[in-house]
Protein backbone atom coordinates (compact mmCIF):
# COMPACT_ATOMS: atom_id res chain seq x y z
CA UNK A 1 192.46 169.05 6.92
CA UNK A 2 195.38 167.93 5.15
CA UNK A 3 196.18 165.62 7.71
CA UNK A 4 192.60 163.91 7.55
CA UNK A 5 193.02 164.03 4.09
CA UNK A 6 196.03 161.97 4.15
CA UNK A 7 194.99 159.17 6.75
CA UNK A 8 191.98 158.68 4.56
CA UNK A 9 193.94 158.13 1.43
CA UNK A 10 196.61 155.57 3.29
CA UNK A 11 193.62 153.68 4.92
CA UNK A 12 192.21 153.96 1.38
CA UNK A 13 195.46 151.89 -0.42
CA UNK A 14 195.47 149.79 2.67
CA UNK A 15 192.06 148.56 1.39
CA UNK A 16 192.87 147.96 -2.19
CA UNK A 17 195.86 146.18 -1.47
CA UNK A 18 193.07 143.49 1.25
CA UNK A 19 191.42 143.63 -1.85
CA UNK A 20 194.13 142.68 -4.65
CA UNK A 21 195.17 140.25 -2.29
CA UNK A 22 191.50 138.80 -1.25
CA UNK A 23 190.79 139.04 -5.33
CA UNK A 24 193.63 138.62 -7.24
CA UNK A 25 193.51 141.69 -8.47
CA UNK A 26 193.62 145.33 -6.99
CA UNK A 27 190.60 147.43 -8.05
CA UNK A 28 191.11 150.09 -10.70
CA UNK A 29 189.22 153.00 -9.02
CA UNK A 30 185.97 153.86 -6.51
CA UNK A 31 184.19 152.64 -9.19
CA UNK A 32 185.47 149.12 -9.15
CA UNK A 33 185.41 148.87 -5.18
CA UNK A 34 181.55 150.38 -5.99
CA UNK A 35 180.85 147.41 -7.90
CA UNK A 36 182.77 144.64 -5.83
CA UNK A 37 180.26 146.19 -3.03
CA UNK A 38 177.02 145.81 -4.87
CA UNK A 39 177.77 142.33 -5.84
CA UNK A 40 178.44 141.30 -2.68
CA UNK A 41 174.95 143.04 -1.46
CA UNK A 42 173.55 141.34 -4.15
CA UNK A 43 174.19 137.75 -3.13
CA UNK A 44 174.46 136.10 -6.38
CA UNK A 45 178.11 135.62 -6.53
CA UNK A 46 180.46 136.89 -9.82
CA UNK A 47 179.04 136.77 -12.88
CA UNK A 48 178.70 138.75 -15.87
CA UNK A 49 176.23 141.44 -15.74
CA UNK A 50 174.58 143.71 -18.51
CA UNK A 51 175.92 147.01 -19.17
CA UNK A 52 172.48 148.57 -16.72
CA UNK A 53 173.17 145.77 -14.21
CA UNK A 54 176.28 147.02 -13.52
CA UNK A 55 175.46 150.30 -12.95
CA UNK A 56 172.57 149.13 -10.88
CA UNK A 57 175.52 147.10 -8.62
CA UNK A 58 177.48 150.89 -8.00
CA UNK A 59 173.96 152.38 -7.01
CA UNK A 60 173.43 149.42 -4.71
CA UNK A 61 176.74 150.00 -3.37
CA UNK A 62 176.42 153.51 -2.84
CA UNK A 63 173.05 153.32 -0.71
CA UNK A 64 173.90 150.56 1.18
CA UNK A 65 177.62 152.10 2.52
CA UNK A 66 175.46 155.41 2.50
CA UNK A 67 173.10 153.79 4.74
CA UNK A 68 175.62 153.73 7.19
CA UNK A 69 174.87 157.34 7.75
CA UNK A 70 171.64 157.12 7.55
CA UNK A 71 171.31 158.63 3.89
CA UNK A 72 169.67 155.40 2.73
CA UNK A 73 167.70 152.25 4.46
CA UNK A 74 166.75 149.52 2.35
CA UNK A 75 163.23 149.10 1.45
CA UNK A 76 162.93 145.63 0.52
CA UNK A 77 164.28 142.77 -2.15
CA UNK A 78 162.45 142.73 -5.46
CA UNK A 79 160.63 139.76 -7.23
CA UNK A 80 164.40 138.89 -9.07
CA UNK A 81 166.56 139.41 -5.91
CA UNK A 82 167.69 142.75 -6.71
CA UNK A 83 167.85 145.44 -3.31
CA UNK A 84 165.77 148.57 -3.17
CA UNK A 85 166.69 151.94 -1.11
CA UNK A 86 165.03 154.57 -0.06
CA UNK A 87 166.23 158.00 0.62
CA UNK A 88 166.49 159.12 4.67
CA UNK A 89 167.93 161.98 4.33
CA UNK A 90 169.50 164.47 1.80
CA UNK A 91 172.93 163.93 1.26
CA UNK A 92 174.98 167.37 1.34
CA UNK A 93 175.26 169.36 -1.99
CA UNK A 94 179.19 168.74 -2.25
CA UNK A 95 182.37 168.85 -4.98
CA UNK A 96 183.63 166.11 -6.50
CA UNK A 97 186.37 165.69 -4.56
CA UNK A 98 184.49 165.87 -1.46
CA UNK A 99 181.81 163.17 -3.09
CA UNK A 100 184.83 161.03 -3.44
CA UNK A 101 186.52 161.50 0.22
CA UNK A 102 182.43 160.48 1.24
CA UNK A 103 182.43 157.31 -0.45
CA UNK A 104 185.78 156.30 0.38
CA UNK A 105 184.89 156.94 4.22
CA UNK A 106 181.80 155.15 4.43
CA UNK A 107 183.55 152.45 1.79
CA UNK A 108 186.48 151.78 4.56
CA UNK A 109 183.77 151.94 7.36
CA UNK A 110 181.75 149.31 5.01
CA UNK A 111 184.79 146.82 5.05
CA UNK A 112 185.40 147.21 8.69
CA UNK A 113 181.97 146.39 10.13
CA UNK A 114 180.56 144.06 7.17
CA UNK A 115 182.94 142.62 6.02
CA UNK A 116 185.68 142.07 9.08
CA UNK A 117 188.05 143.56 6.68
């Protein structure tokens, strides 16, 4: 477990630092790879967002590298662009930690087969 553990977080800084170098700037936390990830879904390129648009980008992102597992599929594109999800299957009742170690699986698995990362 601890092993796992660690090859997740050195894949995990091997990501950031694609991503301070693709960027400019390394992400802060999940929560700013979350958002670079639901802009990117969104297709509208960087701009700045509202306070509720930008927590609608990190629930975008979570479905859609969520839907890689089949927690999520996407349900259609709204009248302003904006993705919609619908829930597959029930996601496991887990810790934070183990929330975390979720999202940055499926985040590195996002980069690989969307991205070419």
């Amino acid at each position: 477990m601890i092993q796992k553990d660690l090859e997740l977080e050195q894949k995990w800084q091997k990501l950031l630092k694609k991503l301070e170098i693709s960027i400019g700037k390394k992400p802060s936390d999940l929560k700013s790879v979350l958002f670079l990830i639901g802009v990117q879904e969104l297709g509208k390129g960087a701009r700045d967002f509202t306070k509720e648009e930008k927590r609608d980008l990190i629930h975008i992102a979570i479905c859609k590298v969520l839907s890689l597992s089949g927690f999520y599929k996407l349900e259609g594109i709204d009248e302003s662009g904006w993705p919609h999800w619908k829930v597959q299957k029930k996601l496991p009742h887990f810790d934070i930690l183990d929330q975390e170690k979720l999202l940055k699986m499926h985040i590195i698995e996002y980069f690989e087969r969307e991205i070419n990362f």
